[in-house]
N, C-alpha and C. Protein backbone atom coordinates (compact mmCIF):
# COMPACT_ATOMS: atom_id res chain seq x y z
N UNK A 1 0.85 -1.17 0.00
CA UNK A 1 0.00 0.00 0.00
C UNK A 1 0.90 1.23 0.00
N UNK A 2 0.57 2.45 -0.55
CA UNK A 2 1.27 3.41 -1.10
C UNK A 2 1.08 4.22 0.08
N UNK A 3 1.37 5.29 0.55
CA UNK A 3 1.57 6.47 1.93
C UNK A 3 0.06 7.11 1.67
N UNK A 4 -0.26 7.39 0.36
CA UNK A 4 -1.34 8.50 0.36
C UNK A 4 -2.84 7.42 0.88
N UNK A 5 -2.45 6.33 0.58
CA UNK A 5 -3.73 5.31 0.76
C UNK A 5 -3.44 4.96 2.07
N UNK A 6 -2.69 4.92 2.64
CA UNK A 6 -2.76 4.40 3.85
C UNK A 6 -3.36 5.75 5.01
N UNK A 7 -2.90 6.79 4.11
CA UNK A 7 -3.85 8.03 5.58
C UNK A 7 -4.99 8.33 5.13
N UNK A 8 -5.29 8.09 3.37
CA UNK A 8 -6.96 8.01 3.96
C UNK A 8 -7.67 7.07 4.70
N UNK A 9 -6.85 5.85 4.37
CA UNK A 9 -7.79 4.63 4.92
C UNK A 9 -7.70 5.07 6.35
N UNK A 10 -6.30 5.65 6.89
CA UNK A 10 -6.46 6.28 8.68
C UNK A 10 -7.31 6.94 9.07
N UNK A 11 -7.27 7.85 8.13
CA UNK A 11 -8.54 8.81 8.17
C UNK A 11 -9.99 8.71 8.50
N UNK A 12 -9.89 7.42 7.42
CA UNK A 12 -11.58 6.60 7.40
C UNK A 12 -11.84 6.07 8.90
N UNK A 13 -10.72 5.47 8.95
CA UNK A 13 -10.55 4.92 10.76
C UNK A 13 -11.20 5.48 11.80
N UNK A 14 -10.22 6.68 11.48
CA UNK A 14 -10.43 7.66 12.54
C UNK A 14 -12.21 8.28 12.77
N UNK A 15 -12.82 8.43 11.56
CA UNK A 15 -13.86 9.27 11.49
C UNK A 15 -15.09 7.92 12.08
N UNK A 16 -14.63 6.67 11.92
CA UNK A 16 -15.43 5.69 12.05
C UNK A 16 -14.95 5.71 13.56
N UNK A 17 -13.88 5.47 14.06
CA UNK A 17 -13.74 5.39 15.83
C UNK A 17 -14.86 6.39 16.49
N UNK A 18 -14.44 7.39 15.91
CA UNK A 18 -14.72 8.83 16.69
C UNK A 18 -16.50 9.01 16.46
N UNK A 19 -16.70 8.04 15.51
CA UNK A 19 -18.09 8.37 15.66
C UNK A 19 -19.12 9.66 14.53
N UNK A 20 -18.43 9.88 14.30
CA UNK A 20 -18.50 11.30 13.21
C UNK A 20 -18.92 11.13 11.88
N UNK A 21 -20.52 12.32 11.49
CA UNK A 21 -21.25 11.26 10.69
C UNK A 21 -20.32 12.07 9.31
N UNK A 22 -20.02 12.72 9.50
CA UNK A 22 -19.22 12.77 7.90
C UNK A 22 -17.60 13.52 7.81
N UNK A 23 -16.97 13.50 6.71
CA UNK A 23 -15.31 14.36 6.15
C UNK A 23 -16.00 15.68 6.54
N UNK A 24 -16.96 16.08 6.21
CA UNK A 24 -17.52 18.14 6.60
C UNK A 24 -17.31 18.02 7.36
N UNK A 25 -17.62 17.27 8.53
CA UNK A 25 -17.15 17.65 10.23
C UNK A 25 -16.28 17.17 10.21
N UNK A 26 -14.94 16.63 9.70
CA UNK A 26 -13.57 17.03 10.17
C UNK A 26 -13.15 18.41 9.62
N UNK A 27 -13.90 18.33 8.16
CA UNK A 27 -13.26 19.47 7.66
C UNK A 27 -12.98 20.68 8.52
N UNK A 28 -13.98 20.95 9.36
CA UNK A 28 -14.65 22.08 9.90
C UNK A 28 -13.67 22.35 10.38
N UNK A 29 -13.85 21.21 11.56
CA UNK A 29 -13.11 20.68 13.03
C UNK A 29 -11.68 21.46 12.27
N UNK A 30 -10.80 20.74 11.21
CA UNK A 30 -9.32 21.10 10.95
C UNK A 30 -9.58 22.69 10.10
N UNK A 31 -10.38 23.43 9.39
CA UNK A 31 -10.06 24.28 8.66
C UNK A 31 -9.39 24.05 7.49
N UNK A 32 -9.48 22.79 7.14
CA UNK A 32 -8.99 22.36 5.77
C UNK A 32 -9.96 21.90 4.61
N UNK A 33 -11.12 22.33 5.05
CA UNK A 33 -11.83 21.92 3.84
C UNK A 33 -11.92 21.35 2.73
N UNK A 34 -11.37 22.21 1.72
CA UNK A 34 -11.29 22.14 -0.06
C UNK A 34 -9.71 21.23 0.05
N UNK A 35 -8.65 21.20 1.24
CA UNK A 35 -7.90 20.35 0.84
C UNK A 35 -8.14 19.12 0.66
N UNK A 36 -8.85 18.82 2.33
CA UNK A 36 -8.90 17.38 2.64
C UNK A 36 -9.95 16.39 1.63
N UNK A 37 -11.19 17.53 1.01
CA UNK A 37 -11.50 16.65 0.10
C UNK A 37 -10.96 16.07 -1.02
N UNK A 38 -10.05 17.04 -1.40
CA UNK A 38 -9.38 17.06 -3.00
C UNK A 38 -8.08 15.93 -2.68
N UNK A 39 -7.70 15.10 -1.11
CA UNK A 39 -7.18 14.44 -1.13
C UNK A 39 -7.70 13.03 -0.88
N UNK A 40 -8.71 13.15 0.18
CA UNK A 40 -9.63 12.28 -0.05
C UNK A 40 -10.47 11.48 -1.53
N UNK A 41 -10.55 12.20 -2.15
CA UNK A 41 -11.08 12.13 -3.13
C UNK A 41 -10.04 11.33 -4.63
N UNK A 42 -8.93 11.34 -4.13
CA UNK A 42 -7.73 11.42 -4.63
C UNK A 42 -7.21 12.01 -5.74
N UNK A 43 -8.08 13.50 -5.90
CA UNK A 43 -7.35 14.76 -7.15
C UNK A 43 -6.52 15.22 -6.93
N UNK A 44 -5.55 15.22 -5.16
CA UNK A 44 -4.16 15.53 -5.02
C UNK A 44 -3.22 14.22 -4.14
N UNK A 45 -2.30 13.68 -4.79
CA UNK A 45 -2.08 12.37 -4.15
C UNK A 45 -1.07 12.88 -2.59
N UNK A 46 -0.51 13.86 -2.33
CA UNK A 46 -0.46 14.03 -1.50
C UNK A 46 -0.23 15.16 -0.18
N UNK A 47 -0.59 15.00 1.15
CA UNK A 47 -0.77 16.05 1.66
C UNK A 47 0.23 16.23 2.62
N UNK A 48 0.35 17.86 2.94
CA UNK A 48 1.15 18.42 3.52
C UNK A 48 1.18 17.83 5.32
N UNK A 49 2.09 18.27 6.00
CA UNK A 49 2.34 17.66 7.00
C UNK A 49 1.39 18.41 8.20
N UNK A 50 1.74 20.00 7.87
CA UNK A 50 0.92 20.65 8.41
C UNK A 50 -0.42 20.38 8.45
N UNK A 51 -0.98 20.33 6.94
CA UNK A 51 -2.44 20.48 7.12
C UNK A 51 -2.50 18.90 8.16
N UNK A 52 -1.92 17.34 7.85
CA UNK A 52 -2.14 16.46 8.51
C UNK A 52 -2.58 16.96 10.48
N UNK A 53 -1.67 17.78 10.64
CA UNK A 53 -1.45 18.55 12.13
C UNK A 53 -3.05 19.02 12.37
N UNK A 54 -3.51 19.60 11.65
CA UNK A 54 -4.98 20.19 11.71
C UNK A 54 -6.07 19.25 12.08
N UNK A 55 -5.78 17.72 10.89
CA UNK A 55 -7.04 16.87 10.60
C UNK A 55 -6.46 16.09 11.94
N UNK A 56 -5.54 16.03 12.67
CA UNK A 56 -5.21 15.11 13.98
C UNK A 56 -5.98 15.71 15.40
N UNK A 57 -5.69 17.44 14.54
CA UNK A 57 -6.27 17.89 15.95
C UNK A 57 -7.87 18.12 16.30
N UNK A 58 -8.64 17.69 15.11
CA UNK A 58 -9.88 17.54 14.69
C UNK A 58 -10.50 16.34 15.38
N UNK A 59 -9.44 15.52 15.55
CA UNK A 59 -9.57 14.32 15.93
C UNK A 59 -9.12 14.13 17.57
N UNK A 60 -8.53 15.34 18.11
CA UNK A 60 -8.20 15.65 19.29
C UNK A 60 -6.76 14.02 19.66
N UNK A 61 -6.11 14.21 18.62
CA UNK A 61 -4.80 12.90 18.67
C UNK A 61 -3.84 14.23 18.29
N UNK A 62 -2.78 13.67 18.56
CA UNK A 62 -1.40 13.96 18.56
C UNK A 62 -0.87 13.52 17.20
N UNK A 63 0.22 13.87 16.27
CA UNK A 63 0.61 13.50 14.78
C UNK A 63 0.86 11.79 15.23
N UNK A 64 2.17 11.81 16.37
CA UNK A 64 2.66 10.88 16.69
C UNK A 64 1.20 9.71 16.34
N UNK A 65 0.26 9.43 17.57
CA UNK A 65 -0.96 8.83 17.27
C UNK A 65 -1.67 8.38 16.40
N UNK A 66 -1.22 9.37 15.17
CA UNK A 66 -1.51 8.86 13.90
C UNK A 66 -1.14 8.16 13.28
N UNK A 67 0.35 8.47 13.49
CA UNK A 67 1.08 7.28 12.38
C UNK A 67 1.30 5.81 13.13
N UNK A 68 0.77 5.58 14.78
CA UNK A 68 1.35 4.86 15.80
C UNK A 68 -0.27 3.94 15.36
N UNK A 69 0.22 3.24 14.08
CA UNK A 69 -1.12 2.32 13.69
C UNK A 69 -0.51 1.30 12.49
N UNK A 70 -0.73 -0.34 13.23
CA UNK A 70 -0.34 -0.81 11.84
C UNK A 70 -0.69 -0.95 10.13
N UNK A 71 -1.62 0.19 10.10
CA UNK A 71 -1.24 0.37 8.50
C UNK A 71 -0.22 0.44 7.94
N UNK A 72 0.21 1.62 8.71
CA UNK A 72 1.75 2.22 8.05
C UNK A 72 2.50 1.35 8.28
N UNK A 73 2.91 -0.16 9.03
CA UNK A 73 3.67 -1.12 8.68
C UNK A 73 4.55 -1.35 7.65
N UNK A 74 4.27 -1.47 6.58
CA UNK A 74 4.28 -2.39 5.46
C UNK A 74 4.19 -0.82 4.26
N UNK A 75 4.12 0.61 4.32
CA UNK A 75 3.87 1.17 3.78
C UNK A 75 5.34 1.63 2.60
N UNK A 76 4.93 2.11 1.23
CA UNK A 76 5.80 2.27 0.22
C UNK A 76 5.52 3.60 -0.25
N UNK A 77 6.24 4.11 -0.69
CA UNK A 77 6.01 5.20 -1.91
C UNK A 77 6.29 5.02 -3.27
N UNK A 78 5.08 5.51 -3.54
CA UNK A 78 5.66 4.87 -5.65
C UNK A 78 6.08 6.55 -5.73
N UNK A 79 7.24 6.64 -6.27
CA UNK A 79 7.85 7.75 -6.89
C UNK A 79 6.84 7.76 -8.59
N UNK A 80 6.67 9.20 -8.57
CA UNK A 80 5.81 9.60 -9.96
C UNK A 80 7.01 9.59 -11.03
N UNK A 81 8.02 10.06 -10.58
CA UNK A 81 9.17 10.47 -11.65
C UNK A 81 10.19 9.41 -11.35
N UNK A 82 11.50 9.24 -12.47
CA UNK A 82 12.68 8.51 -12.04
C UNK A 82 13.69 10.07 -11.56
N UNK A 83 14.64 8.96 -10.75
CA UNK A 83 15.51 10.59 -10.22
C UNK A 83 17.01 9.90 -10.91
N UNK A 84 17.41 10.75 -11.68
CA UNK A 84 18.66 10.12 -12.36
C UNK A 84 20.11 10.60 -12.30
């Protein structure tokens, strides 16, 4: 599984733990709106660290907390470009 799929699927996690009937109420919650959908959605494959800081604190977790989940185990990055 690639990095960008593994924090939505966290994401999904998260909104399903927490109980929360939709992404608008994180959006809110973080002030990231138009990002988090356009990554969710997957029209930008990936997101900034900061905004991540926002959608954690939406979630009232810590960054650490986020990544402290075995998804990210086993996680890869497909490079878009070769670097030569």
């Amino acid at each position: 599984m690639d990095l960008s799929e593994a924090i939505r699927k966290r994401i999904q996690e998260l909104i399903k733990e927490n109980n929360i009937k939709s992404l608008n109420a994180v959006a809110k919650l973080a002030g990231v709106s138009n990002t988090l959908y356009d990554f969710m959605s997957g029209n930008i494959d990936l997101i900034k660290i900061d905004t991540l800081l926002h959608i954690c604190e939406a979630f009232n977790i810590q960054l650490y907390e986020f990544f402290f989940d075995p998804i990210f185990k086993d996680v890869e990055y497909e490079r878009k470009e070769k670097i030569s």
